[in-house]
Protein backbone atom coordinates (compact mmCIF):
# COMPACT_ATOMS: atom_id res chain seq x y z
CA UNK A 1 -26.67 11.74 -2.25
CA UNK A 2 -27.48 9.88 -5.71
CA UNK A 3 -26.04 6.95 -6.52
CA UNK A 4 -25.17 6.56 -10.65
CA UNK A 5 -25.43 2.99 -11.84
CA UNK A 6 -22.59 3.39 -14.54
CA UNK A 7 -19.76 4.93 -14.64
CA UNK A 8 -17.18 5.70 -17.18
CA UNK A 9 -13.17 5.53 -16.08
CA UNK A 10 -11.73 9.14 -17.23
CA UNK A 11 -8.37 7.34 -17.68
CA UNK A 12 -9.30 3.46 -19.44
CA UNK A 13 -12.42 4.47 -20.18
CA UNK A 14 -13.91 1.23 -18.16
CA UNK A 15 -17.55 1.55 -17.18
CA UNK A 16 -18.14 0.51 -14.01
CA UNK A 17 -21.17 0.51 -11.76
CA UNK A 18 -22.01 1.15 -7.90
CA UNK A 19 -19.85 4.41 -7.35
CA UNK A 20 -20.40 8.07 -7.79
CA UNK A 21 -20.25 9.42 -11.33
CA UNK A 22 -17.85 12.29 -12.13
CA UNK A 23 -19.64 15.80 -11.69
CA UNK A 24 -22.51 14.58 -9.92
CA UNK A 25 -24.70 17.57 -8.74
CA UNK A 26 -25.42 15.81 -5.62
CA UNK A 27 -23.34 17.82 -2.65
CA UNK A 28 -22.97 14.99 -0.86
CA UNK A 29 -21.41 11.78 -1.88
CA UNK A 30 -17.11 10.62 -2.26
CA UNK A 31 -14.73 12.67 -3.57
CA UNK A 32 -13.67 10.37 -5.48
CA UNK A 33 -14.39 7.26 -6.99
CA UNK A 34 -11.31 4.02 -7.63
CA UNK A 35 -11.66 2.82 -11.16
CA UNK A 36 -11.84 -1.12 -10.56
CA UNK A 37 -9.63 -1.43 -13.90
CA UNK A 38 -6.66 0.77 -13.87
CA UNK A 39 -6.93 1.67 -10.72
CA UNK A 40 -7.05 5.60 -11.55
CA UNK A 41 -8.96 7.34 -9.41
CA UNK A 42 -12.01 9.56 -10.66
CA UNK A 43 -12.65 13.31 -8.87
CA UNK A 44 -16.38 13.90 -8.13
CA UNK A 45 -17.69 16.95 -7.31
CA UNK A 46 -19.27 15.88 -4.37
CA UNK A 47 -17.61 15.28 -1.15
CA UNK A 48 -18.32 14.16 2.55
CA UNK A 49 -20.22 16.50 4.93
CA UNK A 50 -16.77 16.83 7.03
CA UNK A 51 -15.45 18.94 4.19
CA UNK A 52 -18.21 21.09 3.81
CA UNK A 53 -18.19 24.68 3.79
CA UNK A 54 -20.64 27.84 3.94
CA UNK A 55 -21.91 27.43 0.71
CA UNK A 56 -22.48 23.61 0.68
CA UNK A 57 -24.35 23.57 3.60
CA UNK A 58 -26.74 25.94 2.34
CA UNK A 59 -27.31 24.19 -1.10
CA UNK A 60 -27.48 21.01 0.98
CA UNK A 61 -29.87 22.02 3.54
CA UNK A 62 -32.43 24.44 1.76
CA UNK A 63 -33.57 22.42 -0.69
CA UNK A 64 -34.12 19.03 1.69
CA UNK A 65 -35.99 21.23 4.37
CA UNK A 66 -38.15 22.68 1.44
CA UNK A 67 -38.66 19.45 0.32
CA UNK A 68 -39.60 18.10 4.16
CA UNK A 69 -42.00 20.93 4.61
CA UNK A 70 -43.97 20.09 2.02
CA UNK A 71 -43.60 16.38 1.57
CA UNK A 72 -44.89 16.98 5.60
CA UNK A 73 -47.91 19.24 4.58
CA UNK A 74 -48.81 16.78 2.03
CA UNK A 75 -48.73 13.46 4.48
CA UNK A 76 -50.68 15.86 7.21
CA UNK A 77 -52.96 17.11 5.35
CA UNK A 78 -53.96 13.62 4.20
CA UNK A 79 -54.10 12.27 7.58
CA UNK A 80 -56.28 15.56 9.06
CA UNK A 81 -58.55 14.38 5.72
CA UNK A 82 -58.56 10.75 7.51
CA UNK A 83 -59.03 11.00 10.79
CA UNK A 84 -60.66 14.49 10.92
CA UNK A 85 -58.34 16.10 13.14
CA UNK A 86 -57.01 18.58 10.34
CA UNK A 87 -54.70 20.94 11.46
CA UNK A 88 -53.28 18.66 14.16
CA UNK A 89 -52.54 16.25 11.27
CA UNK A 90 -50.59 18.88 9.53
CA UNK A 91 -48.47 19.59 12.09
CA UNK A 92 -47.93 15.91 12.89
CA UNK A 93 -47.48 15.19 9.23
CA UNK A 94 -44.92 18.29 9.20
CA UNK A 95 -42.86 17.27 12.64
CA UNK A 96 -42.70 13.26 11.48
CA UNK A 97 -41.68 13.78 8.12
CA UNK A 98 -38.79 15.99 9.55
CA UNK A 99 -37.92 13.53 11.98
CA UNK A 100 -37.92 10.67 9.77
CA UNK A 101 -35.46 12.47 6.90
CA UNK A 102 -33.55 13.60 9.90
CA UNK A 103 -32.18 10.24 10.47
CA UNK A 104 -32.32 9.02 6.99
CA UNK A 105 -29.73 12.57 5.68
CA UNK A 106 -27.50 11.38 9.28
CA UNK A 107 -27.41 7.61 8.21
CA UNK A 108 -26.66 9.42 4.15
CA UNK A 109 -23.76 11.42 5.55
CA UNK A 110 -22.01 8.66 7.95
CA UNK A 111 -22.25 6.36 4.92
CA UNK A 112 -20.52 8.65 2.57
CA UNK A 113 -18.10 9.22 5.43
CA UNK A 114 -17.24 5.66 5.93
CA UNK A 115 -16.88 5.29 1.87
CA UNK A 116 -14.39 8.31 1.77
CA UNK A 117 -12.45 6.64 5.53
CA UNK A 118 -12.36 3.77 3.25
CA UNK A 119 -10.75 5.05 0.10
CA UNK A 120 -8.23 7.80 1.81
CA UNK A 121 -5.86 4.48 2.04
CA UNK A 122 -6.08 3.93 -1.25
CA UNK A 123 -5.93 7.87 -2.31
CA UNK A 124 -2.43 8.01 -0.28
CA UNK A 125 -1.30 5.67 -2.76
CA UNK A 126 -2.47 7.69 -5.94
CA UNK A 127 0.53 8.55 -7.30
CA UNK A 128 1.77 5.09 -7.24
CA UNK A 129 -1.33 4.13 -9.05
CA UNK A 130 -0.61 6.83 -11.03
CA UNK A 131 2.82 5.50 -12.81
CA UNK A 132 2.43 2.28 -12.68
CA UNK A 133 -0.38 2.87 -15.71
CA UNK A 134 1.79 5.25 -17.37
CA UNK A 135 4.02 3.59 -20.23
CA UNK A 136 7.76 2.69 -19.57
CA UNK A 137 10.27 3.07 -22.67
CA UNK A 138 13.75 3.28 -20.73
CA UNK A 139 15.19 0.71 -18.33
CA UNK A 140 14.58 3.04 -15.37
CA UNK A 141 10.96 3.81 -16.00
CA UNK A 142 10.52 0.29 -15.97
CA UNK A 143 12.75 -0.21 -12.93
CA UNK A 144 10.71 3.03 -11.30
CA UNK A 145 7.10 1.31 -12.78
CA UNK A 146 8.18 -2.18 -10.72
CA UNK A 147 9.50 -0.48 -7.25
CA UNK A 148 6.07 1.20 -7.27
CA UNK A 149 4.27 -1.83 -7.77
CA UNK A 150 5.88 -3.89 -5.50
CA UNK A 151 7.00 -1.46 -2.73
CA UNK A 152 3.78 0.28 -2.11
CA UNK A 153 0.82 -1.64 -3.93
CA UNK A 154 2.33 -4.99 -3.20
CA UNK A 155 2.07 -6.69 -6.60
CA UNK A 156 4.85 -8.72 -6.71
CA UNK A 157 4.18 -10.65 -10.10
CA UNK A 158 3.77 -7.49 -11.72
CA UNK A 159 7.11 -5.94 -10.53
CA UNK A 160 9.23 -8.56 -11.59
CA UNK A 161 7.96 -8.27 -14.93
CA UNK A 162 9.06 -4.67 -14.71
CA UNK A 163 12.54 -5.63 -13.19
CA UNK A 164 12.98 -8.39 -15.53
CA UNK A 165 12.08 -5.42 -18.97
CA UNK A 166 14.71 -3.28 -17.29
CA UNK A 167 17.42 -5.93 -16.81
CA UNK A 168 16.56 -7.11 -20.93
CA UNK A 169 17.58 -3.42 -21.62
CA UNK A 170 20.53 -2.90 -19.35
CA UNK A 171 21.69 -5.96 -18.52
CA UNK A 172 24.19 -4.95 -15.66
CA UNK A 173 21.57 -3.03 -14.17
CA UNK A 174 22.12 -3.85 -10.41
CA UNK A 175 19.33 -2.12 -8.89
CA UNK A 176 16.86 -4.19 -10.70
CA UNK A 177 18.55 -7.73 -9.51
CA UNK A 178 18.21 -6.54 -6.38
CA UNK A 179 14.40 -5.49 -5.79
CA UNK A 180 13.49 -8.29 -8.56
CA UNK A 181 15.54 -10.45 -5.68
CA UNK A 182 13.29 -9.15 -2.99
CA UNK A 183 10.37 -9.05 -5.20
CA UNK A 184 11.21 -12.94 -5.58
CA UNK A 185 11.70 -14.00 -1.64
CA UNK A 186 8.14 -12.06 -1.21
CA UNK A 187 6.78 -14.41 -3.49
CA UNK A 188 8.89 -16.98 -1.59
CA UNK A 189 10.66 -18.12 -5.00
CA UNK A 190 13.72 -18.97 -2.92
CA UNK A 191 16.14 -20.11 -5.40
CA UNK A 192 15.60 -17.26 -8.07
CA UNK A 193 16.45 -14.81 -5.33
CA UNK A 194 19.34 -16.44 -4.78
CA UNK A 195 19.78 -16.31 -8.47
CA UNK A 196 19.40 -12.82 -8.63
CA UNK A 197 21.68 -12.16 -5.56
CA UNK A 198 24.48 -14.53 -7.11
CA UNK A 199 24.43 -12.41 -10.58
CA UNK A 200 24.49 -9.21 -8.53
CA UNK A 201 27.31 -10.58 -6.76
CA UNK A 202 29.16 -11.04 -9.74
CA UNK A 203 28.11 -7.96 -12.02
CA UNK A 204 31.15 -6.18 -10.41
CA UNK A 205 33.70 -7.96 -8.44
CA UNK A 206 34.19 -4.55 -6.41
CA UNK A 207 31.41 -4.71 -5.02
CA UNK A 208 31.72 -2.16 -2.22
CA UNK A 209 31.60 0.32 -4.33
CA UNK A 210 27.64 -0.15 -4.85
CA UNK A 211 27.56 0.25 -0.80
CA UNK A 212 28.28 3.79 -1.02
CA UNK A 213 26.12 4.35 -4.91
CA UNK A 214 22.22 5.10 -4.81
CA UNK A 215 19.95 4.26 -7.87
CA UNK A 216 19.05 7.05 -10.37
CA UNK A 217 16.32 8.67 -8.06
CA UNK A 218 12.94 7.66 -8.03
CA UNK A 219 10.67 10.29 -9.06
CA UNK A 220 7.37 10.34 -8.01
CA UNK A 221 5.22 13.64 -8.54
CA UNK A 222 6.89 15.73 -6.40
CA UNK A 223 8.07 13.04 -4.17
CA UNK A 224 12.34 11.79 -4.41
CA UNK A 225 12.94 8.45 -3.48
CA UNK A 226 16.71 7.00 -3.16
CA UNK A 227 17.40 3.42 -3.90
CA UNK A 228 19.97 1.65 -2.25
CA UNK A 229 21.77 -1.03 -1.06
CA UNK A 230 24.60 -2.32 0.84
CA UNK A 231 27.21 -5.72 0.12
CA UNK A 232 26.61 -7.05 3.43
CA UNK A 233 22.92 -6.58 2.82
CA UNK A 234 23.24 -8.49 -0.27
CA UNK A 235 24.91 -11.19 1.62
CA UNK A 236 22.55 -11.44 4.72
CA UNK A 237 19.36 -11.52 1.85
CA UNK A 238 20.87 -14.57 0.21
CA UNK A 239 21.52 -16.73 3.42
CA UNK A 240 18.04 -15.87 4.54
CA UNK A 241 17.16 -17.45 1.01
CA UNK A 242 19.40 -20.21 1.47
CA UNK A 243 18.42 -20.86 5.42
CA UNK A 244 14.49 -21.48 4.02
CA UNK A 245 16.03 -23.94 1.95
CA UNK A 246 17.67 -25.82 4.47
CA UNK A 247 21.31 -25.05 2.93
CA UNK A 248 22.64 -23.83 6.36
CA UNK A 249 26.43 -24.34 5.33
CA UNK A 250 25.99 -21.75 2.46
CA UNK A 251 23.99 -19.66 5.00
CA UNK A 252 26.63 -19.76 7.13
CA UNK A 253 29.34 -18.74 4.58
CA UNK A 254 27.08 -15.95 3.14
CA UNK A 255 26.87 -14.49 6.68
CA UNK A 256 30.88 -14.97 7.15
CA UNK A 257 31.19 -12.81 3.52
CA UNK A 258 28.62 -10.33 5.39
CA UNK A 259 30.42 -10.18 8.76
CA UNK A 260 34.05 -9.55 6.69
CA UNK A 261 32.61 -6.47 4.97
CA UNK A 262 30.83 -5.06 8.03
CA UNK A 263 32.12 -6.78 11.81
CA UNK A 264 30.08 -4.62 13.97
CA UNK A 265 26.33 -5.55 12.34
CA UNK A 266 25.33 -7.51 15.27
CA UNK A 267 22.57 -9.27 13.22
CA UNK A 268 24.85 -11.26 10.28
CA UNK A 269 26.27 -12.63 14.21
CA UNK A 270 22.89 -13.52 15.66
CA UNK A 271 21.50 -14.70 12.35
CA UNK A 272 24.79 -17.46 11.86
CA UNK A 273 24.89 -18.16 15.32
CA UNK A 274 21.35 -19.51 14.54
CA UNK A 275 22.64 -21.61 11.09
CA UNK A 276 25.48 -23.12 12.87
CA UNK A 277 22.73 -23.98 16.17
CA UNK A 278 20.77 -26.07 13.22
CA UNK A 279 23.93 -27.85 12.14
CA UNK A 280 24.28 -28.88 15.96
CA UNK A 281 27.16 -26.77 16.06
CA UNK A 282 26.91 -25.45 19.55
CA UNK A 283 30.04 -23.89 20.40
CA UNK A 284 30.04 -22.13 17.12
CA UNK A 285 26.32 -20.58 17.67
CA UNK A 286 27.49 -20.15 21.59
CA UNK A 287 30.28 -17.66 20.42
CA UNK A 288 28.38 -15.90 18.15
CA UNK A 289 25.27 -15.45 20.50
CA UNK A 290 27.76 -13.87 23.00
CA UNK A 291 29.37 -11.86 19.71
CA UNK A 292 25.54 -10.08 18.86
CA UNK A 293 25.21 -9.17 22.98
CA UNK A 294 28.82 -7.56 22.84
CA UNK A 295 27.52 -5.16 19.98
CA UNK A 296 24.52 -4.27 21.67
CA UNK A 297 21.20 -6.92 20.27
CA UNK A 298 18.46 -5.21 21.32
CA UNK A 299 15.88 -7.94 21.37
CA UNK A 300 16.06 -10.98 23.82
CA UNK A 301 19.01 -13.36 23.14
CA UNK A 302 17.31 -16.91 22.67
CA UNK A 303 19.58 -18.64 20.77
CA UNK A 304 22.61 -17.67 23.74
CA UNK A 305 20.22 -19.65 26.18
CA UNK A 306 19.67 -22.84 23.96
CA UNK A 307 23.24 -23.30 22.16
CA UNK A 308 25.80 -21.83 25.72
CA UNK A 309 24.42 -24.19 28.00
């Protein structure tokens, strides 16, 4: 297992040091290595000792217990010279040198295993590495760029510069108000989420209609992703917005809007029964605490024991 103190990015072209270099004749070692820079990874032709077959064993194994033999000969032979005992050294020489690489190869392998445990996270995110280094022209690359950045890598700051490109070149594009809205509360920029949800909200004044539309598919590799969203969803994301500001009356109106486009989602209930509970309105929260448990809330009803006393 040789380590290569510089390594050049097959992608950026970064050199970076500490990893594995690309077509390393060493059997053992990562598969791959993470480019620190564009985050591309870099196939090796080494792997773990887990994924070893026929053939890798044998290169791996012949040459180190060659190379233990006669490292052992060498260190025996020099202690038989030293203490006189010659052949016994040998052998002692021989049988210590094995046991000593024995447990330096085991401590080689579990470390390479740990590094590969380590980086199979990151390799199940490839392909989102993948795109988000590859160069957006139209409105939904950049909208496709952004959902995999902030979706799956969890870089916020970078998807809403990706949202923000794709709403510059399609300015009604609703999809991208929305994540860029989410992207936004993540970052806990309250008030341009509620921006974004307000200009979504008025895009298209039927506004239903987007409940039963889906975004041009992601496409990922091989992998289809739908996009979508509903109007009460829209709704219930801007109160939340507005409740971390303290505006609980526009909370509690957003949730009404919510509740008027879909009357059996037992949360837009539960989450303005809690509003009106923090404007001390008690009977209000009471009613719609006893609302959510009529439509089935599955988690414990706290807000029915504090405001229908």
């Amino acid at each position: 297992m040789a380590r290569y103190t510089n390594i050049k990015c097959g992608n950026c072209g970064h050199s970076f040091t500490g990893g594995y270099t690309p077509g390393n004749t060493s059997v053992l070692g990562p598969s791959k290595v993470h480019c620190p820079k564009c985050k591309i990874f870099n196939r090796t032709s080494s792997k773990p000792y887990s994924q070893f077959n026929f053939g890798d064993h044998l290169v791996f194994w012949i040459g180190r217990v060659i190379k233990m033999l006669l490292l052992g000969l060498v260190y025996g032979g020099f202690l038989g010279y030293l203490t006189g005992i010659n052949n016994a050294g040998i052998i002692i020489g021989i049988i210590g040198n094995i046991i000593f690489n024995y447990f330096n190869i085991k401590y080689q392998i579990n470390e390479t295993e740990k590094e590969e445990d380590k980086l199979s996270g990151l390799d199940s995110k490839e392909k989102y590495f993948n795109i988000i280094n590859t160069e957006a022209q139209t409105a939904i690359e950049y909208f496709n760029r952004g959902w995999a950045k902030r979706k799956e890598l969890g870089w916020h700051k970078g998807a809403i510069e990706d949202y923000t490109k794709a709403i510059e070149m399609s300015t009604n594009y609703a999809f991208a108000y929305y994540e860029r809205a989410k992207a936004k509360q993540e970052l806990k920029d309250f008030k341009g989420a509620i921006e974004d949800y307000t200009k979504l909200i008025e895009i298209d004044s039927v506004l239903d209609e987007i409940s039963i539309q889906t975004n041009p598919t992601i496409i990922i590799g091989t992998m289809e992703i739908p996009v979508s969203f509903s109007t009460a969803g829209v709704y219930i994301r801007r109160a939340r917005s507005k409740e971390l500001l303290k505006d609980f009356k526009g909370a509690i109106a957003d949730y009404t809007e919510a509740i008027g486009i879909d009357p059996k989602r037992m949360n837009s209930y539960y989450s303005r029964g809690w509003a009106r509970y923090y404007l001390n309105d008690m009977n209000g929260a009471c009613q719609d605490a006893r609302k959510a448990d009529e439509l089935g809330l599955a988690t414990y009803n706290k807000l029915s024991d504090l405001a229908c006393k």
